[in-house]
Every structure is written in C-alpha cells, then in structure tokens.
Protein backbone atom coordinates (compact mmCIF):
# COMPACT_ATOMS: atom_id res chain seq x y z
CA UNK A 1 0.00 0.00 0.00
CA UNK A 2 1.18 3.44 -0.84
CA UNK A 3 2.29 5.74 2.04
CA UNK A 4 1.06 9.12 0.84
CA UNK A 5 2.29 12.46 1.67
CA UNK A 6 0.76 15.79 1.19
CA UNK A 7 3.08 19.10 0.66
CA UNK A 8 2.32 22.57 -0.93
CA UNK A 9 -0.65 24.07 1.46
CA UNK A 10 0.29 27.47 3.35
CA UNK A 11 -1.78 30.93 3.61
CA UNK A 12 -3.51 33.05 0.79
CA UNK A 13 -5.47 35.58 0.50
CA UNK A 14 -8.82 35.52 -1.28
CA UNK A 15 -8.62 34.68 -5.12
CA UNK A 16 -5.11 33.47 -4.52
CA UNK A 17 -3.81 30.05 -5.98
CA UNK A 18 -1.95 27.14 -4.46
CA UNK A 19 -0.49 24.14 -5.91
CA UNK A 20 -0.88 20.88 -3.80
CA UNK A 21 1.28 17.50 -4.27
CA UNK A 22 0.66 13.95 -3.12
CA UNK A 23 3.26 11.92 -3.49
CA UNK A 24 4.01 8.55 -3.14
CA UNK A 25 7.88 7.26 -2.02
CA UNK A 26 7.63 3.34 -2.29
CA UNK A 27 5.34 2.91 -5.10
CA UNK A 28 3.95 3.79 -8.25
CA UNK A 29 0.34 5.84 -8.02
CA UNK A 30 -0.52 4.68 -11.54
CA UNK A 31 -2.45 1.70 -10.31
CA UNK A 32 -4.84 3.91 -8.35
CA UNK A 33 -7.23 6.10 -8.21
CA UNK A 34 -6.36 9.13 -6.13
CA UNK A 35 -8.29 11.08 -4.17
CA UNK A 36 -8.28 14.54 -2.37
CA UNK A 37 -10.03 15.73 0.67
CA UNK A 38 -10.61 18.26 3.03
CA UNK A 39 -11.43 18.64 6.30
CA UNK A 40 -12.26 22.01 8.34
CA UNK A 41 -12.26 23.56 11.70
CA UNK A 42 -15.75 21.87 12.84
CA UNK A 43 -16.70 19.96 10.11
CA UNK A 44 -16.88 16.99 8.63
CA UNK A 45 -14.31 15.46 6.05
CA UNK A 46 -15.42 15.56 3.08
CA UNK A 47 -14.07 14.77 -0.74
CA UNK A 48 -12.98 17.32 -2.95
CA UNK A 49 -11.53 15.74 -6.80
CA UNK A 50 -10.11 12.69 -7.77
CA UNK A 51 -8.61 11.18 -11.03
CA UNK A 52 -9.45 7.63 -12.17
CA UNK A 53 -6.00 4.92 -12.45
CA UNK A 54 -6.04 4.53 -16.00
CA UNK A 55 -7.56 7.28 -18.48
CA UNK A 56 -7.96 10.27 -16.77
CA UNK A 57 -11.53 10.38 -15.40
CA UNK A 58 -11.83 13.25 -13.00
CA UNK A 59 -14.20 14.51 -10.44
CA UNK A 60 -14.67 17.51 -8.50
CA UNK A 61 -17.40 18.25 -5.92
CA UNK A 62 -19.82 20.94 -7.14
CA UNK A 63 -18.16 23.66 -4.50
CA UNK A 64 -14.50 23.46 -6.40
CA UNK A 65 -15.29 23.62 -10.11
CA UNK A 66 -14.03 25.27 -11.93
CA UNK A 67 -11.20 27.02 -9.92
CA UNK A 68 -9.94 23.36 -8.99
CA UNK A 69 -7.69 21.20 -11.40
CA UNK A 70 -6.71 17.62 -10.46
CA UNK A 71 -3.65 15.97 -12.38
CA UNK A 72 -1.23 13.75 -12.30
CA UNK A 73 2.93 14.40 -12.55
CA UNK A 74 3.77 10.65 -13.94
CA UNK A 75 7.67 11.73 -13.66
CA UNK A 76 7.21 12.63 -10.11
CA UNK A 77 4.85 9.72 -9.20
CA UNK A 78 2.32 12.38 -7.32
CA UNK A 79 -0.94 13.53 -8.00
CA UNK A 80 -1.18 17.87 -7.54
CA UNK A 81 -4.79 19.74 -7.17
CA UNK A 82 -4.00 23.32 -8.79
CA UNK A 83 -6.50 25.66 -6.58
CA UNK A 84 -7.38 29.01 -8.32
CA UNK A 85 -9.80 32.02 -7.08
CA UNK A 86 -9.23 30.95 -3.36
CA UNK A 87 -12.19 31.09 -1.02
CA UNK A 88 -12.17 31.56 2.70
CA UNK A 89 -14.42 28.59 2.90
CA UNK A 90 -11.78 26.27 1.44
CA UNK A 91 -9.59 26.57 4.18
CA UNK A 92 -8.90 23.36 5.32
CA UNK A 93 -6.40 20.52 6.61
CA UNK A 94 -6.29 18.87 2.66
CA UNK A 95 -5.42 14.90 2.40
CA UNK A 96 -4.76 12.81 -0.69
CA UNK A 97 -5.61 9.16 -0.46
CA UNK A 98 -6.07 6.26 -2.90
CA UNK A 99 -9.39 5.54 -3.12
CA UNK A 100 -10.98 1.96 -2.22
CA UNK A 101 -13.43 2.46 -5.42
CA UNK A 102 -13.57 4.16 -8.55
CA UNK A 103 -12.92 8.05 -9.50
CA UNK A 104 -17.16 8.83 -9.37
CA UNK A 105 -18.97 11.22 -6.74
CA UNK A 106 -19.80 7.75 -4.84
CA UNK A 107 -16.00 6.92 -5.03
CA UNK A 108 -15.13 10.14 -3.08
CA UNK A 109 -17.66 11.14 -1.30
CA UNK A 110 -17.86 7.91 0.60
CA UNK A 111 -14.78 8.80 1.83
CA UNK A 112 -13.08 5.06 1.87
CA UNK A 113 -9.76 4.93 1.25
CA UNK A 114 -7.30 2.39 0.95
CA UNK A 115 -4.62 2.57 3.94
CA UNK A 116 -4.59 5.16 6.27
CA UNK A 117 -5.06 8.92 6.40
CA UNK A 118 -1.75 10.93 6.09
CA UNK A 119 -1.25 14.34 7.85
CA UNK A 120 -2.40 16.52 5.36
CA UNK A 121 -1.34 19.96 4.67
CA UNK A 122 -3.30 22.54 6.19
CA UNK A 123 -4.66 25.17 3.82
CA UNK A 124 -5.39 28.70 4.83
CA UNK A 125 -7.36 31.42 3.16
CA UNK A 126 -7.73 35.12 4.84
CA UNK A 127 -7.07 38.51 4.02
C-alpha cells in the first residue's frame, strides 16, 4: 500500500492560488485512483476531486469547479490539485488518499480509502 504524503498548502489571501502534491515514495500511483479531501475547523471530512488509475476520469465536488484542477505528474509519481480564485471557505487541513473504489462522486464522497489517512497539509485562506 502506498504511504502518501501531502506538501504545498500554506496561507492566501482571497482569489489566490496554491499548488498541492501527493506523493508517493515506495510505489507507483498509476495503479490507483487518487483522491483529495478536506477537512475544516468543525466539520466533517469531506471529498474534494479525484482522477481515475487509467484514463484520466476526473471529479470535483460541485463547491470546487471550476477554480480546482486535479492531475497527475507521472515523472514525479504524485498527484497535484491546482486551486485558483481561493475562497475563505476552502480553508482546510487537505489529504490525498487512494481511493478503495472508482474516481465517481460515490467513489469520493464515501470517503473510503485504501490505507490510512496521512497528515495533510493545512490550507489557509484570509485577508
């Protein structure tokens, strides 16, 4: 099983961008589909995007679209979720994980992973 590990959150202001990796050190993330998810102060943890194992699918939950892009870096073995037009309401501790089922809205929003959760990187956005 992959040990994940999540790098690239810090503090924006609103309508800022930040670039978020998951990599993996021992194996290959090709084989998987990989997920990302957030969690905030108080609430729940809930999915965000994923990217299917083998051509590309992708999902994103209706509150990222279109300022959130989910890809994968095949020469790095990671996974990065580009985050444009920065909200106040996306801060959040962010996770990846690879995902127990397929890249749909069922597939992330279950929230079942494979493994364990990582420590995420935390995700701040305030003016």
């Amino acid at each position: 099983q992959a040990q994940l590990v999540e790098s690239g959150g810090g503090l924006v202001h609103p309508g800022g961008s930040l670039r978020l990796s998951c990599a993996a050190s021992e194996s290959t993330l090709d084989y998987y589909a990989i997920g990302w998810f957030r969690q905030a102060p108080g609430k729940e943890r809930e999915g965000v995007s994923c990217i299917s194992s083998s051509d590309g699918v992708t999902y994103y939950t209706d509150s990222v679209k279109g300022r959130f892009t989910i890809s994968r870096d095949n020469g790095k073995n990671a996974v990065t979720l580009q985050m444009n037009s920065l909200k106040p309401e996306d801060t959040a501790v962010y996770y990846c994980a690879t995902l127990l089922y397929y890249c749909t809205a069922y597939g992330i929003h279950s929230l079942k992973i494979r493994g364990d959760w990582g420590q995420g990187t935390q995700v701040t956005v305030s003016s």
